[in-house]
PDB file of N, CA and C in Angstrom:
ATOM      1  N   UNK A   1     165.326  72.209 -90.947  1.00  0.00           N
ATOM      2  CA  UNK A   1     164.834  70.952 -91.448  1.00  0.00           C
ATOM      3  C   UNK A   1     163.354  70.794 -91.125  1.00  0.00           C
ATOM      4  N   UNK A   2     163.305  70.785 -89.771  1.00  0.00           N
ATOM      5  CA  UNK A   2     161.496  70.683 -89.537  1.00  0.00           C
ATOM      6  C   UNK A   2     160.858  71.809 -90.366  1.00  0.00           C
ATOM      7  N   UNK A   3     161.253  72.922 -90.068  1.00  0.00           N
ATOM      8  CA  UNK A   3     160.843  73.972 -91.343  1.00  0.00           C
ATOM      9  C   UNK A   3     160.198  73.712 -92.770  1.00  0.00           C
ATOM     10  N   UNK A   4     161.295  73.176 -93.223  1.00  0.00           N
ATOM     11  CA  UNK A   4     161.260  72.417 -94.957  1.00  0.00           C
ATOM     12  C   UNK A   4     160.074  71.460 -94.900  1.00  0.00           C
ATOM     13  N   UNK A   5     160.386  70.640 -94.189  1.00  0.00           N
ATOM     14  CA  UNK A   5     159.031  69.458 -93.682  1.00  0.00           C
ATOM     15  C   UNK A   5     157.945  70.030 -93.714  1.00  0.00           C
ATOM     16  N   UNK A   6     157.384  71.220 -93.068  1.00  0.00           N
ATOM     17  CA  UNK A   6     156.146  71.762 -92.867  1.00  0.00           C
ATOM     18  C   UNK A   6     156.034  72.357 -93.878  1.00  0.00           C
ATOM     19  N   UNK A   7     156.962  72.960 -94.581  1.00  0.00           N
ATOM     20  CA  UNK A   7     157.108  73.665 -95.766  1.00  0.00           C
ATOM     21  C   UNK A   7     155.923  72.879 -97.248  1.00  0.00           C
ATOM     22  N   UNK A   8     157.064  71.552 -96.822  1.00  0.00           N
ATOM     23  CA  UNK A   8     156.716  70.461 -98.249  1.00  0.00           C
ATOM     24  C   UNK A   8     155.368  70.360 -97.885  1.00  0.00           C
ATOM     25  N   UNK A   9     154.851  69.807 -96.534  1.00  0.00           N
ATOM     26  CA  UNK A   9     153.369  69.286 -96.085  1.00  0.00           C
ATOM     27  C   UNK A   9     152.428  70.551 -96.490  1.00  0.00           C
ATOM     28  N   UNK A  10     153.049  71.382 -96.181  1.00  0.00           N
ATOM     29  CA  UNK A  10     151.967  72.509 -96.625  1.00  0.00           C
ATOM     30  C   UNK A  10     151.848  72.303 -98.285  1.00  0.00           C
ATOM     31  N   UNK A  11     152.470  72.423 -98.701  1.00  0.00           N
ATOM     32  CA  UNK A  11     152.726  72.421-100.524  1.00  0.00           C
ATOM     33  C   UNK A  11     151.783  71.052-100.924  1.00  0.00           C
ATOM     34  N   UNK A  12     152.067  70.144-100.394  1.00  0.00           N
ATOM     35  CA  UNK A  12     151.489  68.977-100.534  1.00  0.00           C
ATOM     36  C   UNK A  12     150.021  68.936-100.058  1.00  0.00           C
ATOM     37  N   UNK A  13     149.577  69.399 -99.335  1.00  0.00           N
ATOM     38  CA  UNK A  13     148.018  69.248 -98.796  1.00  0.00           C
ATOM     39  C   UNK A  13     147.371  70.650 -99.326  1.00  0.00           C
ATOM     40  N   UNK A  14     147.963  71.589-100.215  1.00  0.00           N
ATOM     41  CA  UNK A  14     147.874  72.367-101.075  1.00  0.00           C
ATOM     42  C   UNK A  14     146.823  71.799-102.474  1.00  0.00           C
ATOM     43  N   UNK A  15     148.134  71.227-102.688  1.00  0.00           N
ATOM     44  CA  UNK A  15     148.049  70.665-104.274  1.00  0.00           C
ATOM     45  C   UNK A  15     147.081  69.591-104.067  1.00  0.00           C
ATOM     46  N   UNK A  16     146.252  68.769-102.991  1.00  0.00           N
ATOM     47  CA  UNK A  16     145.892  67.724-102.666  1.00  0.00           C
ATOM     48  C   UNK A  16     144.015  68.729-102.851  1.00  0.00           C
ATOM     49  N   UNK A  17     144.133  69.569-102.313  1.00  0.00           N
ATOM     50  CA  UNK A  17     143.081  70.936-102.161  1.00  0.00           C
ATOM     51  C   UNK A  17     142.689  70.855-103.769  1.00  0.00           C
ATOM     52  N   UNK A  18     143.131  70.718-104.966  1.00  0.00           N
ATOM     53  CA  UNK A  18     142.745  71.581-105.499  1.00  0.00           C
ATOM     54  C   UNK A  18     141.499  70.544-106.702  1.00  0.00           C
ATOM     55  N   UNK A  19     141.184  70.612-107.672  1.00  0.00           N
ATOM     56  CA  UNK A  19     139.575  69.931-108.185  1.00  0.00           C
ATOM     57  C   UNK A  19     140.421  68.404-108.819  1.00  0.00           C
ATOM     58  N   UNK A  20     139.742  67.296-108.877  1.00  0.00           N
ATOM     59  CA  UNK A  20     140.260  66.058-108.835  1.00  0.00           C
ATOM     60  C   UNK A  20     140.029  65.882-110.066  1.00  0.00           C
ATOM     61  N   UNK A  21     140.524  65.030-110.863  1.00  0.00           N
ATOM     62  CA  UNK A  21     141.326  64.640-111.857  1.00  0.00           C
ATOM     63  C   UNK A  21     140.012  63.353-112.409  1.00  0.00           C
ATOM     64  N   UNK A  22     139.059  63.607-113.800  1.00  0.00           N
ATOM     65  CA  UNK A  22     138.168  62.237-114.169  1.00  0.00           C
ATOM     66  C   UNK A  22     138.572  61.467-114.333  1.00  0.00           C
ATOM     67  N   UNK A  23     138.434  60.428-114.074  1.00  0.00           N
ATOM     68  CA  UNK A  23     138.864  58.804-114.288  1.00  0.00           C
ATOM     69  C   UNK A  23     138.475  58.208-114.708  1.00  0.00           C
ATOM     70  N   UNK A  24     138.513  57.783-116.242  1.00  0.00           N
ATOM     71  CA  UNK A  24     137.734  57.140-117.253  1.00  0.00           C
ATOM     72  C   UNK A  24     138.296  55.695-117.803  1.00  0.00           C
ATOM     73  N   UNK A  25     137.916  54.717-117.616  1.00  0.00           N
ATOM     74  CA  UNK A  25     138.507  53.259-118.112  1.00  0.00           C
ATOM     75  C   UNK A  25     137.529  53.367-119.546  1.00  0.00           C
ATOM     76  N   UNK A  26     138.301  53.757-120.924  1.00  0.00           N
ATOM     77  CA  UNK A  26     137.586  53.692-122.210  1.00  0.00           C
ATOM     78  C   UNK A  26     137.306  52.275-122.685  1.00  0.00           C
ATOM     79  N   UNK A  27     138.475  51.068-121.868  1.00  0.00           N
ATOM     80  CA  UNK A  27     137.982  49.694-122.369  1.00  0.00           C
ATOM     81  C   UNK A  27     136.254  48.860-121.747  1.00  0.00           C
ATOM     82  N   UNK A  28     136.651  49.371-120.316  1.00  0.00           N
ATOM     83  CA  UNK A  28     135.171  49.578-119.821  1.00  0.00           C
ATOM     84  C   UNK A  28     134.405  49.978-120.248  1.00  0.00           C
ATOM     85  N   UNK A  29     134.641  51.012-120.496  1.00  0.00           N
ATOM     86  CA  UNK A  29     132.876  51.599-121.736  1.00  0.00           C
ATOM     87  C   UNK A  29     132.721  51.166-122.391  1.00  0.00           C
ATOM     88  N   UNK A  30     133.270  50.845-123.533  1.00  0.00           N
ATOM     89  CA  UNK A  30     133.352  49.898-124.648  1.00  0.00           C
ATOM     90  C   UNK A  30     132.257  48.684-123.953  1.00  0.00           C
ATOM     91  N   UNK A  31     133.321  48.005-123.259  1.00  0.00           N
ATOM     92  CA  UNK A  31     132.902  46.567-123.019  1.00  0.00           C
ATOM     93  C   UNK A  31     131.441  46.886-122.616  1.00  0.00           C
ATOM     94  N   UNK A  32     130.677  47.724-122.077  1.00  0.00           N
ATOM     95  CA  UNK A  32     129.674  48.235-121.451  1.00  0.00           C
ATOM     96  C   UNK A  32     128.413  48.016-122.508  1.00  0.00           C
ATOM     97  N   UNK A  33     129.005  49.018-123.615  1.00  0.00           N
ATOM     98  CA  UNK A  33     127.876  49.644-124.499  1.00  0.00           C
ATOM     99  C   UNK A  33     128.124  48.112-124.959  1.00  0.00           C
ATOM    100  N   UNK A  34     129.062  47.054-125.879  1.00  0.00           N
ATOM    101  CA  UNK A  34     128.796  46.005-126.535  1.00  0.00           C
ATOM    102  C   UNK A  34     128.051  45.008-125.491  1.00  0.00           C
ATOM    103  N   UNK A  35     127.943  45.137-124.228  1.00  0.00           N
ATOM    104  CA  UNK A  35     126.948  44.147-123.755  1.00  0.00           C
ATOM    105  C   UNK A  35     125.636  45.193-123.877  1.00  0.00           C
ATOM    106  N   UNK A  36     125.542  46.823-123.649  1.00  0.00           N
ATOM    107  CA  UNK A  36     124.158  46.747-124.058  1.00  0.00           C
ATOM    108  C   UNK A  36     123.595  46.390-125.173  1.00  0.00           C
ATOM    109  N   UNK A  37     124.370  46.466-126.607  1.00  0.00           N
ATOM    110  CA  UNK A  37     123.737  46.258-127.631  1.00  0.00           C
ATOM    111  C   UNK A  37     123.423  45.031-127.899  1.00  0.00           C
ATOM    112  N   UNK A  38     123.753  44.095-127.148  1.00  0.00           N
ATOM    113  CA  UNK A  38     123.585  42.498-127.195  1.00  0.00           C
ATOM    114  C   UNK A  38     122.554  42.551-126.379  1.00  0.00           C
ATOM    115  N   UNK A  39     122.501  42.775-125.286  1.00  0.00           N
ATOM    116  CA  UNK A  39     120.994  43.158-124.300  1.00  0.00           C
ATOM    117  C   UNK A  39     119.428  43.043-125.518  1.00  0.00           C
ATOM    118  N   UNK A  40     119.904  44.259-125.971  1.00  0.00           N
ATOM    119  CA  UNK A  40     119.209  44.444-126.813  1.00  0.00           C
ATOM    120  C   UNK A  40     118.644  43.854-127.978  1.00  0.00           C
ATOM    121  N   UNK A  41     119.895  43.575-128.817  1.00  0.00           N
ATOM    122  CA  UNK A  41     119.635  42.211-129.666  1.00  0.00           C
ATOM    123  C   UNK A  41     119.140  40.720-128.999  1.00  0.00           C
ATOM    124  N   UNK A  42     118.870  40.623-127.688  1.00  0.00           N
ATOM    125  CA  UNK A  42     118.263  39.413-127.533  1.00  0.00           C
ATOM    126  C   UNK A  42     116.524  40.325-127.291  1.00  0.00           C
ATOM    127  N   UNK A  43     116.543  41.152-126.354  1.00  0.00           N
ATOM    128  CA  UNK A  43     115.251  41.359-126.373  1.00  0.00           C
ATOM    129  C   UNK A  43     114.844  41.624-127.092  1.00  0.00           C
ATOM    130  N   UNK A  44     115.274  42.071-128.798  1.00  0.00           N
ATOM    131  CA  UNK A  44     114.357  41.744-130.234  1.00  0.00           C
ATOM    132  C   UNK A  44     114.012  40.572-130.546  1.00  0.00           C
ATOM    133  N   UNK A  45     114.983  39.364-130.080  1.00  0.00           N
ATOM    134  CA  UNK A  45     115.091  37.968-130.641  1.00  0.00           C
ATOM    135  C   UNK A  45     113.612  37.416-129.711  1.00  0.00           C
ATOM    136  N   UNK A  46     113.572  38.281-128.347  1.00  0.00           N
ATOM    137  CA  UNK A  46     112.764  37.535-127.371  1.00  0.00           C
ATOM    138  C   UNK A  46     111.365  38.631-128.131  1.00  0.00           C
ATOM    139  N   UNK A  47     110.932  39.472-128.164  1.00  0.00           N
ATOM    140  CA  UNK A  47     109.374  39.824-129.086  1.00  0.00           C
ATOM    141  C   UNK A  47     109.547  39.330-130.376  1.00  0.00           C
ATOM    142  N   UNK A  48     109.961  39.079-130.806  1.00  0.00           N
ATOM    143  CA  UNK A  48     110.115  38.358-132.429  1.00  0.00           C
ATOM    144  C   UNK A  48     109.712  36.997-132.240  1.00  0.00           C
ATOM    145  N   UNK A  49     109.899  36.044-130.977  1.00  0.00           N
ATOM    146  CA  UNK A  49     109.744  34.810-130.375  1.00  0.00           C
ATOM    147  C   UNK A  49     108.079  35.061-129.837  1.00  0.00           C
ATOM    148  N   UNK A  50     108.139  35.844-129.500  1.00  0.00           N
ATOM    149  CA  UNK A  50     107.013  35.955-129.071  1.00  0.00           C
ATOM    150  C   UNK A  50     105.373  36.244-129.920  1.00  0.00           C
ATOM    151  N   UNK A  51     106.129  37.419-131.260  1.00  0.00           N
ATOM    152  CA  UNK A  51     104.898  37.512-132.252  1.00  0.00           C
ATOM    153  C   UNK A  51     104.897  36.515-132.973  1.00  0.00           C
ATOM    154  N   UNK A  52     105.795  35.563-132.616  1.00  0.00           N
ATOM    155  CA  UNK A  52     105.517  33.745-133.917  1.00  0.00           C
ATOM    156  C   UNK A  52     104.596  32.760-133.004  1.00  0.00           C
ATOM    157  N   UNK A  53     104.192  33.235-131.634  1.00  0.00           N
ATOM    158  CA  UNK A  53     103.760  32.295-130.716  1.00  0.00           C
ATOM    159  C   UNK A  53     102.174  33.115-130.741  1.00  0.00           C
ATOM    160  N   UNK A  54     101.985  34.302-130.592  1.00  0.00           N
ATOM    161  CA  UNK A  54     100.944  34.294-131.054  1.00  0.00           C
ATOM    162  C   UNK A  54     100.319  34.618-131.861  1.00  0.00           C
ATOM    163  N   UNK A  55     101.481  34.443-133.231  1.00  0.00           N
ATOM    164  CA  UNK A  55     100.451  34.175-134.818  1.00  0.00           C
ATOM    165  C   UNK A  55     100.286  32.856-134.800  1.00  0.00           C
ATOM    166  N   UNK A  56     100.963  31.734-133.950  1.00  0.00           N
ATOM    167  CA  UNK A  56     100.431  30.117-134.162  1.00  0.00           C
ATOM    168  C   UNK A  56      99.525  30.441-132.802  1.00  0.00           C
ATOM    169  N   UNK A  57      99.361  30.838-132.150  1.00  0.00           N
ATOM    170  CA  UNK A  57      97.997  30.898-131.552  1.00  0.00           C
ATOM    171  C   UNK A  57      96.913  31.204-131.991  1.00  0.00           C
ATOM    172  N   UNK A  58      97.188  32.589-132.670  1.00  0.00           N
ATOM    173  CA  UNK A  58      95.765  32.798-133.727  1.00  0.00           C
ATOM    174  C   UNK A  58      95.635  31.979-134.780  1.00  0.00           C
ATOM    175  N   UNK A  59      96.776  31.105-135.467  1.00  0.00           N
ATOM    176  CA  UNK A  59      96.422  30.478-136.210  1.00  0.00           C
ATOM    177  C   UNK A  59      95.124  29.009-135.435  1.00  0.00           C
ATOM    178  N   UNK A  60      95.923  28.682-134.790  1.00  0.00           N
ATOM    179  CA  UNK A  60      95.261  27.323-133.965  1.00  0.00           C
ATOM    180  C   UNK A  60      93.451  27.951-133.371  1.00  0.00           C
ATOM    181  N   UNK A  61      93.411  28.975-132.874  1.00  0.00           N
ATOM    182  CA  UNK A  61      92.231  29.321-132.825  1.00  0.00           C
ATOM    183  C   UNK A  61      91.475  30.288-134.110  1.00  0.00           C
ATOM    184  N   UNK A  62      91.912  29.949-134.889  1.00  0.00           N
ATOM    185  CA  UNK A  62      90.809  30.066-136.333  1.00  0.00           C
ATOM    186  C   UNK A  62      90.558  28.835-136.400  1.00  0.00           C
ATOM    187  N   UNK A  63      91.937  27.896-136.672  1.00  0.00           N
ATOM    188  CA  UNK A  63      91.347  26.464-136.881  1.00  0.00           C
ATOM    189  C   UNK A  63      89.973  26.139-136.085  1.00  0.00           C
ATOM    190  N   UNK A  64      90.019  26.140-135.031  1.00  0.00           N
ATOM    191  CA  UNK A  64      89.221  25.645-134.053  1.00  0.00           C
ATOM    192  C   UNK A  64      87.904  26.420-134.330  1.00  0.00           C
ATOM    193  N   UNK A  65      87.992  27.567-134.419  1.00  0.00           N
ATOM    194  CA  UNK A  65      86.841  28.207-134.943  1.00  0.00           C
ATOM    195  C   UNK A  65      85.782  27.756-136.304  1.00  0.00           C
ATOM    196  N   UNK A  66      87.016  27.122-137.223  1.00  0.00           N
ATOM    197  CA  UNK A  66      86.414  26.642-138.289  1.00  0.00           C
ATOM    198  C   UNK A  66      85.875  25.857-137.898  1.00  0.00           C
ATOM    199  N   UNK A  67      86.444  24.443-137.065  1.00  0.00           N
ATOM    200  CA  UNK A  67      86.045  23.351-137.160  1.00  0.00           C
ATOM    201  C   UNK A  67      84.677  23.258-136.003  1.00  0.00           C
ATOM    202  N   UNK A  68      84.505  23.998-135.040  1.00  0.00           N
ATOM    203  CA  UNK A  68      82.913  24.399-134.487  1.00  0.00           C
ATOM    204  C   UNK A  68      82.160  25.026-135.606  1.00  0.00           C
ATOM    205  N   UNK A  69      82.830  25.944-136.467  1.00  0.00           N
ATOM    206  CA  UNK A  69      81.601  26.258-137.568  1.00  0.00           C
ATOM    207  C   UNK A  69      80.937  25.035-138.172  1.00  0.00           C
ATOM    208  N   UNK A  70      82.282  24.309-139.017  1.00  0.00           N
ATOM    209  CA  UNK A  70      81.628  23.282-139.456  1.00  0.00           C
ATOM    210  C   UNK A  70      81.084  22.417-139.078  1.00  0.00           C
ATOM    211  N   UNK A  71      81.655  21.618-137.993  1.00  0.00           N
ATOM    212  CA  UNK A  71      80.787  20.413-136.937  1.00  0.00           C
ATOM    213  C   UNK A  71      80.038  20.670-135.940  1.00  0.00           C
ATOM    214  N   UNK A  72      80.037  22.049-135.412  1.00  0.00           N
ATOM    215  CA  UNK A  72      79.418  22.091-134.710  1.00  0.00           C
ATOM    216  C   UNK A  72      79.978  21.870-132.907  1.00  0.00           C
ATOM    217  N   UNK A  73      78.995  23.077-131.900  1.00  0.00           N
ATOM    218  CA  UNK A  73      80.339  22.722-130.333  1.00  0.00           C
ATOM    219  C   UNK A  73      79.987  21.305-130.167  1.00  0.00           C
ATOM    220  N   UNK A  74      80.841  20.538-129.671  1.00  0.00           N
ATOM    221  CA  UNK A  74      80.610  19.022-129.285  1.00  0.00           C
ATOM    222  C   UNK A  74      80.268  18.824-127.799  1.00  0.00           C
ATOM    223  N   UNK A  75      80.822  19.982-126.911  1.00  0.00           N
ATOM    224  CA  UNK A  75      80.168  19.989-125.531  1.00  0.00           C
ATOM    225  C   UNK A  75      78.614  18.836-125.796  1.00  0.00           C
ATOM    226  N   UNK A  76      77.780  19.557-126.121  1.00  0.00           N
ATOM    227  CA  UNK A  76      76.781  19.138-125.926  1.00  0.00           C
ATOM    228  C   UNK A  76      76.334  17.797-126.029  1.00  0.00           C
ATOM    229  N   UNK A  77      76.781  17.368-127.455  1.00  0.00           N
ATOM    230  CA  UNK A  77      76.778  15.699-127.346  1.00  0.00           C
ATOM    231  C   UNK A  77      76.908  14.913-126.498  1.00  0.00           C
ATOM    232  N   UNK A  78      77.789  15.000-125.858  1.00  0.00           N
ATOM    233  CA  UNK A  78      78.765  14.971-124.908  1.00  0.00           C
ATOM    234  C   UNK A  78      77.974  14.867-123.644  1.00  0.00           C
ATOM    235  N   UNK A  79      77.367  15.572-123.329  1.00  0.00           N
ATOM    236  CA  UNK A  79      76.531  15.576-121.650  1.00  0.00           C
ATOM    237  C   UNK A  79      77.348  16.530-120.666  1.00  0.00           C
ATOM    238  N   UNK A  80      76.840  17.099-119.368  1.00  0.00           N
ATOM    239  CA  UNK A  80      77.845  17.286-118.554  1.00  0.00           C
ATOM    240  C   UNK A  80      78.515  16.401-117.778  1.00  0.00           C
ATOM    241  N   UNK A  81      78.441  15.309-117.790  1.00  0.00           N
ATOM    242  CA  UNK A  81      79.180  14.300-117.174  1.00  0.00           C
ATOM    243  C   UNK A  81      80.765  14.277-117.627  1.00  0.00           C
ATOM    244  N   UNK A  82      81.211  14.855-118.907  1.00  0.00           N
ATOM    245  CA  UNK A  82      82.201  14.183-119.433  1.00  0.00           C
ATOM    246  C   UNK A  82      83.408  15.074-118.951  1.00  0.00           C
ATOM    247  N   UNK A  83      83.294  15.925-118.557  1.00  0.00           N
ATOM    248  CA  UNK A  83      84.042  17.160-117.628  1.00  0.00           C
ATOM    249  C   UNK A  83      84.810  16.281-116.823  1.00  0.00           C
ATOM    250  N   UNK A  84      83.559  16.204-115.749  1.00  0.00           N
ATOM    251  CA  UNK A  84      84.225  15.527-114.387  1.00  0.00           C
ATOM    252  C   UNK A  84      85.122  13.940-114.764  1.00  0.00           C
ATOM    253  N   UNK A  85      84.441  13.387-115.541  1.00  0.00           N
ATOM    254  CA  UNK A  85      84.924  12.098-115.964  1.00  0.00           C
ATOM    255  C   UNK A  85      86.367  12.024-116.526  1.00  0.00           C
ATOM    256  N   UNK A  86      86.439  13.253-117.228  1.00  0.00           N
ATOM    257  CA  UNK A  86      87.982  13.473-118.095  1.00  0.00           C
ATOM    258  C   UNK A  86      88.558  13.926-116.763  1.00  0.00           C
ATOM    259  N   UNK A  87      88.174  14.992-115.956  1.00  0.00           N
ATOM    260  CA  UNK A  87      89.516  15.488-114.926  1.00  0.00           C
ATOM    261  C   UNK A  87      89.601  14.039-113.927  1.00  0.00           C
ATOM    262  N   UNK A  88      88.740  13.370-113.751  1.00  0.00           N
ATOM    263  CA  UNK A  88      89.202  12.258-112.629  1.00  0.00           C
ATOM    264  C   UNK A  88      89.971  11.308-113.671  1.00  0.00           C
ATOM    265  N   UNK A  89      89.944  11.238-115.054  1.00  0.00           N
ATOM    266  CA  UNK A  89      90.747  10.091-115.628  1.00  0.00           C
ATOM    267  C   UNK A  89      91.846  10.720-115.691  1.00  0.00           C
ATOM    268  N   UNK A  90      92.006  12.219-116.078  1.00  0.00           N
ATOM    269  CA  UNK A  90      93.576  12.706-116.546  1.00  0.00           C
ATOM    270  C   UNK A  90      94.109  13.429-115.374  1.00  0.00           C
ATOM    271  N   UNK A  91      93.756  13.281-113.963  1.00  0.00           N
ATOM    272  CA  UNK A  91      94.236  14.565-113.024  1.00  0.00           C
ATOM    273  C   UNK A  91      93.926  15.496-112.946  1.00  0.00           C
ATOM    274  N   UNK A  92      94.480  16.478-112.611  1.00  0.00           N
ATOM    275  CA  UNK A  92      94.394  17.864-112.451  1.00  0.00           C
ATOM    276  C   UNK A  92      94.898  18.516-113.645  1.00  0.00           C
ATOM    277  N   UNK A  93      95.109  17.670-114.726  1.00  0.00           N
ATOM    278  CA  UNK A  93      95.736  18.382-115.724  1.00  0.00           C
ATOM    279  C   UNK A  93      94.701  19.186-116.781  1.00  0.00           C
ATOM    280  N   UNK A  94      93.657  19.652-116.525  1.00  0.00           N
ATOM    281  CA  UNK A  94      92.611  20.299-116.863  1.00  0.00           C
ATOM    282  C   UNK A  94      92.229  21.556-116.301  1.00  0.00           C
TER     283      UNK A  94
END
């Protein structure tokens, strides 16, 4: 009996010896790759958000460009006084 025992243990820490077996969860992968491709589809959504922010930036600074062509910079009218005068009326929000 002890025999057989050592017998089986041997057989068993044998078969335990030999190259291990891959372990693949295919619903996991799946689920994996469909969150990368969503990853992805937002970071197109997020540069696509981003080249509309600065074509209305370049738009807003042509405007502005025009309107110094045409009127002219207004700084000057203005004096340097009107700097300091606007940041002490509006805060620090300048």
């Amino acid at each position: 009996m002890k025999a057989l025992t050592t017998l089986l243990l041997a057989v068993g820490l044998m078969t335990a010896a030999h190259a291990q077996y891959v372990v693949t969860n295919p619903i996991s992968d799946v689920l994996e790759e469909i969150m990368h491709v969503e990853d992805i589809a937002k970071t197109v959504e997020m540069i696509n958000n981003q080249v509309q922010q600065i074509n209305a930036l370049t738009q807003q600074l042509q405007q502005i460009q025009a309107y110094v062509k045409a009127f002219g910079d207004p700084e000057p009218s203005f004096g340097r006084g009107v700097k300091p005068r606007l940041k002490a009326a509006l805060g620090s929000t300048l």
